[in-house]
Protein backbone atom coordinates (compact mmCIF):
# COMPACT_ATOMS: atom_id res chain seq x y z
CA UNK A 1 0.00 0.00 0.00
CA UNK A 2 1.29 3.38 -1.14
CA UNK A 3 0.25 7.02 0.57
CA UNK A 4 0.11 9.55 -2.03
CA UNK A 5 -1.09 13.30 -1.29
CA UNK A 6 -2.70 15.42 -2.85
CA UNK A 7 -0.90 19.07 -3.60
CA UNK A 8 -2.12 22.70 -2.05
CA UNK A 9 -5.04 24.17 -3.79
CA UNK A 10 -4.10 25.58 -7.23
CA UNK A 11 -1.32 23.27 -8.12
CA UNK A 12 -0.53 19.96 -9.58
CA UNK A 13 -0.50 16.66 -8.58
CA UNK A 14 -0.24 13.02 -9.62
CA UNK A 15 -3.61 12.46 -8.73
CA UNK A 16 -5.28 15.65 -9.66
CA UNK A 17 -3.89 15.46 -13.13
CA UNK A 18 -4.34 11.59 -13.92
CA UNK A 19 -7.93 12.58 -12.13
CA UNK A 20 -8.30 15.37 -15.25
CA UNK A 21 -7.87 12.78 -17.60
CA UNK A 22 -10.25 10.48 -16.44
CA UNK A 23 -13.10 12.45 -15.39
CA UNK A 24 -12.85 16.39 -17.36
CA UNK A 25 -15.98 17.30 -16.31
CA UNK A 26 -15.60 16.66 -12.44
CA UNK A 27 -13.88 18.35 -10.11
CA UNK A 28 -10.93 16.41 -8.41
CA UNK A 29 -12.05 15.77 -4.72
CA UNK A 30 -11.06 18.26 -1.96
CA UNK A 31 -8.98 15.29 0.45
CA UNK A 32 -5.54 15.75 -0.05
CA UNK A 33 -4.14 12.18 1.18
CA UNK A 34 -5.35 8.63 -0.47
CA UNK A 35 -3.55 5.30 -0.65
CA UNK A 36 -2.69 3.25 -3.19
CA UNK A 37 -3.57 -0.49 -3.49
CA UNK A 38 -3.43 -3.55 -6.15
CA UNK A 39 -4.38 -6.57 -7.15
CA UNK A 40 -7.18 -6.31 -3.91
CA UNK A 41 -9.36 -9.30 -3.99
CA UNK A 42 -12.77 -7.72 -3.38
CA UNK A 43 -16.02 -9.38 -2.08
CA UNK A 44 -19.37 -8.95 -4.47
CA UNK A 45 -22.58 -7.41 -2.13
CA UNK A 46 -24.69 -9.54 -0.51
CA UNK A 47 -27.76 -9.37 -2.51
CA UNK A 48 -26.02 -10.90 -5.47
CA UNK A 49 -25.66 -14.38 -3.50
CA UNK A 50 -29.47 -14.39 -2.89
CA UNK A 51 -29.48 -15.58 -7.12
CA UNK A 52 -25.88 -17.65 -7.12
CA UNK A 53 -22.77 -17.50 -5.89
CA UNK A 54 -19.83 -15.57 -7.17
CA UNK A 55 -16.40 -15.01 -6.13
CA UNK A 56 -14.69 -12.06 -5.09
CA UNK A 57 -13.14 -9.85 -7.77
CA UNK A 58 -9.68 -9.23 -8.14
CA UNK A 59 -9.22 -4.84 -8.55
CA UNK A 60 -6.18 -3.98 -10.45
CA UNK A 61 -5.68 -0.41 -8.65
CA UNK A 62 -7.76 0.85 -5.50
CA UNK A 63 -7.45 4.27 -4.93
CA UNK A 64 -9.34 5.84 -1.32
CA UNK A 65 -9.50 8.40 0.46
CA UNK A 66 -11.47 8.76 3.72
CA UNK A 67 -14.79 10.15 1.31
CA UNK A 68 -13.98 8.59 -1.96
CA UNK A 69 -12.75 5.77 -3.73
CA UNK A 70 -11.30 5.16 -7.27
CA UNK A 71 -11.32 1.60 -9.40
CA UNK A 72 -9.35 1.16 -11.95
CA UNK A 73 -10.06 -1.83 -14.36
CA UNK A 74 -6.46 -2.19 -16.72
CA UNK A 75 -6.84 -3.85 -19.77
CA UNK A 76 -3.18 -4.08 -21.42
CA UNK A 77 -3.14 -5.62 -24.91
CA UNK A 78 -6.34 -7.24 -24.39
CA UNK A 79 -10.43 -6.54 -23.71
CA UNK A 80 -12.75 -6.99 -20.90
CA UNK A 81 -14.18 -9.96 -20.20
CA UNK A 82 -18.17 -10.08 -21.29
CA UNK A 83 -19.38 -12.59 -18.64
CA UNK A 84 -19.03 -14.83 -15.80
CA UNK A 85 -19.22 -18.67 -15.35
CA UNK A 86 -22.84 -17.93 -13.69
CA UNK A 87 -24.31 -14.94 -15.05
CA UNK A 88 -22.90 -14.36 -19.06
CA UNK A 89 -24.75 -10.85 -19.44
CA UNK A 90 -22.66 -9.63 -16.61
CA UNK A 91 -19.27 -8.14 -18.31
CA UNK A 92 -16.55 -7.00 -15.99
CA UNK A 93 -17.26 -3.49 -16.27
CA UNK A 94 -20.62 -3.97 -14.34
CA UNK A 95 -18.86 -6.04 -12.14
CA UNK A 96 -16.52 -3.78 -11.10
CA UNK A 97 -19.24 -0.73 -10.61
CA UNK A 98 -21.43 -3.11 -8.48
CA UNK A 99 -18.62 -4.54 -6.50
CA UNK A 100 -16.52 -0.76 -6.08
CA UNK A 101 -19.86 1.18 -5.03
CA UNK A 102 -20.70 -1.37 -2.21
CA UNK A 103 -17.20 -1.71 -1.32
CA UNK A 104 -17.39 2.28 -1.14
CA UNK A 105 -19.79 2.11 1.46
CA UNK A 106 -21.22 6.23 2.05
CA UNK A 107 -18.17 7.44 0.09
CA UNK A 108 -18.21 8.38 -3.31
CA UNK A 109 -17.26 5.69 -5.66
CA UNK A 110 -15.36 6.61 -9.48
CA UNK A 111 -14.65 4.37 -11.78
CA UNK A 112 -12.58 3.77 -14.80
CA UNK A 113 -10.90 1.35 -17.65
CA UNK A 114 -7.15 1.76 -18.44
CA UNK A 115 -6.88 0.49 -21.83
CA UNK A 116 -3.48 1.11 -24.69
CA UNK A 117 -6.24 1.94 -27.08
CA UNK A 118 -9.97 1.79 -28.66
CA UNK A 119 -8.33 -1.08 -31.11
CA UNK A 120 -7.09 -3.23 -28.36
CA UNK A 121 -10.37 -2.89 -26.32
CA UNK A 122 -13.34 -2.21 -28.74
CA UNK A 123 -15.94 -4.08 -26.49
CA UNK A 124 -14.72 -2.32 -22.93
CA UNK A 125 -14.67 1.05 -24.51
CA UNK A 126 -18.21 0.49 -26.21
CA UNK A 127 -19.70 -0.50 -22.86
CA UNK A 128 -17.88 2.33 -21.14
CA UNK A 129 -19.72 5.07 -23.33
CA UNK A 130 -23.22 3.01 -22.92
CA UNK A 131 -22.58 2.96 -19.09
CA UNK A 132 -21.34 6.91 -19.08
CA UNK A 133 -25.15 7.06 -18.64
CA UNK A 134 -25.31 5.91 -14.79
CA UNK A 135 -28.99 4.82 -15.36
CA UNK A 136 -28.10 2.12 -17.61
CA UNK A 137 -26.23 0.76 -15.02
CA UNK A 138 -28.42 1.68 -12.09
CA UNK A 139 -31.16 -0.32 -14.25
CA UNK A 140 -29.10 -3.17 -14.85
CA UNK A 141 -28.35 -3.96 -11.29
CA UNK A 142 -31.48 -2.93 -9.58
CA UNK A 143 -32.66 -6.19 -8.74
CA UNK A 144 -29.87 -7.04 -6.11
CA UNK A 145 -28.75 -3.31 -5.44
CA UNK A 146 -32.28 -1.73 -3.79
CA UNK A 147 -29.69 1.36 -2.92
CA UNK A 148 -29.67 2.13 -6.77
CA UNK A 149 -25.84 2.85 -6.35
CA UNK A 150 -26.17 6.78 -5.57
CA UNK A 151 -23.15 7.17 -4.22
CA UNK A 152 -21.61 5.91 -8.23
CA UNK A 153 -20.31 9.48 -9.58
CA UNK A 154 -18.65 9.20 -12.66
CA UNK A 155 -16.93 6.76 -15.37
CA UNK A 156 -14.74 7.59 -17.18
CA UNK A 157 -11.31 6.19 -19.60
CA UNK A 158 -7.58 6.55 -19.07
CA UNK A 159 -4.82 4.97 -22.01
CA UNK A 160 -1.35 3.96 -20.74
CA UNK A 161 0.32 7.14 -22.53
CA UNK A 162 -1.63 9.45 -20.09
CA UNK A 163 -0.56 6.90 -17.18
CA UNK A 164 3.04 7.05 -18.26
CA UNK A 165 3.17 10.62 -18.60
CA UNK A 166 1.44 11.41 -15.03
CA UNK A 167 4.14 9.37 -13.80
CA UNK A 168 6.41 10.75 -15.46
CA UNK A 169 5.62 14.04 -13.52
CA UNK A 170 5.31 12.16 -10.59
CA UNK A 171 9.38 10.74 -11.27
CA UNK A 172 10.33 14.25 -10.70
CA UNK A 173 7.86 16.23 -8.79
CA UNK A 174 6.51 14.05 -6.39
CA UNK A 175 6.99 15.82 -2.40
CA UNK A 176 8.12 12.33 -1.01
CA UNK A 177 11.54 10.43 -2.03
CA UNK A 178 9.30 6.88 -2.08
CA UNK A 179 6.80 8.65 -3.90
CA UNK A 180 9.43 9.05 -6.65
CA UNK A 181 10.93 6.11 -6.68
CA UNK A 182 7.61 4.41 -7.11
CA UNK A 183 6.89 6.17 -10.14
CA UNK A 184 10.11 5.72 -11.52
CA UNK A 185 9.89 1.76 -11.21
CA UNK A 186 6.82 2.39 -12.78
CA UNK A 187 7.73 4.42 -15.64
CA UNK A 188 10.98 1.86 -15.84
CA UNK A 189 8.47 -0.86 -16.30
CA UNK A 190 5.72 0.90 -18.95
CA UNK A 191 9.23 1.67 -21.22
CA UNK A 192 10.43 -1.56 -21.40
CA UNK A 193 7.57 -2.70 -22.19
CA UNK A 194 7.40 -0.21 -25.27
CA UNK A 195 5.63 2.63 -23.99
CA UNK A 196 6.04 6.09 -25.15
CA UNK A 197 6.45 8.31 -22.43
CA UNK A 198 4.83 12.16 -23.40
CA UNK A 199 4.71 15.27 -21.12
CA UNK A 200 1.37 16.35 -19.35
């Protein structure tokens, strides 16, 4: 698990400006100090069991602060999957919105799907837009989730170029020393892997 903090009003930040990129249209939240988390093993709400069971769900990043919390799905050269053993309508985009917001608990929950690109995840990146519209989604799980998952906020994408550049930033502006030698393992590992790493 990783602290990371949040900068002074009115200047960057790793989070803030991966946040920008995700979700343009809403404001970054006002707590200044989150953790870091991944590969957390997750368990589905209750109400889903009442129809089958279904194992917990393995969250590539968890992101949480004491009032909000932040799932990220990351796809890297392949697509989400479209069902479960169980239930084959229920792709892992919905999964991970029904699992985050009652993992969220009274907090805010955020969502979204790292992918390298629309060509390499045509069928996550169509649901995302269809989803975009938190009614769809509300809809789709109403039958186990009574709560109509209010406290879901926003959806939203994010491609390995913008993670490698917020890094990036992070490599050299980061307040803490661990802080930047996270994000320089990390940007270590996105270039050999063949990632261009840009500027924000």
């Amino acid at each position: 698990m990783e602290r990371v903090s949040f900068p002074p009003p009115g200047r960057s930040g790793r989070v803030p400006l991966l946040w920008n990129q995700a979700f343009p249209s809403c404001v970054a939240p006002s707590d200044r100090v989150a953790t870091v988390r991944l590969w957390e093993s997750v368990a589905p709400p209750l109400g889903l069991l009442v129809d089958g069971d279904e194992g917990a769900s393995e969250i590539d990043v968890i992101i949480e602060s004491a009032s909000w919390v932040w799932f990220i799905e990351a796809k890297y050269r392949s697509d989400i999957s479209t069902g479960t053993t169980t239930r084959p309508d229920r792709d892992q985009i919905v999964r991970n919105l029904d699992v985050g917001s009652n993992y969220a608990g009274v907090r805010r929950f955020f969502f979204s799907l790292l992918v390298s690109s629309e060509q390499r995840s045509p069928i996550g990146m169509q649901r995302l837009r269809e989803y975009q519209d938190l009614e769809v989604v509300r809809t789709k799980l109403e039958r186990h989730r009574p709560d109509r998952l209010m406290n879901l906020e926003a959806i939203g994408s994010l491609t390995w170029v913008q993670l490698g550049a917020t890094l990036a930033h992070a490599e050299v502006n980061a307040p803490h020393e661990d802080e930047r030698l996270y994000a320089n393992r990390a940007v270590a590992w996105l270039r050999d892997r063949g990632h261009t790493i840009g500027a924000v």
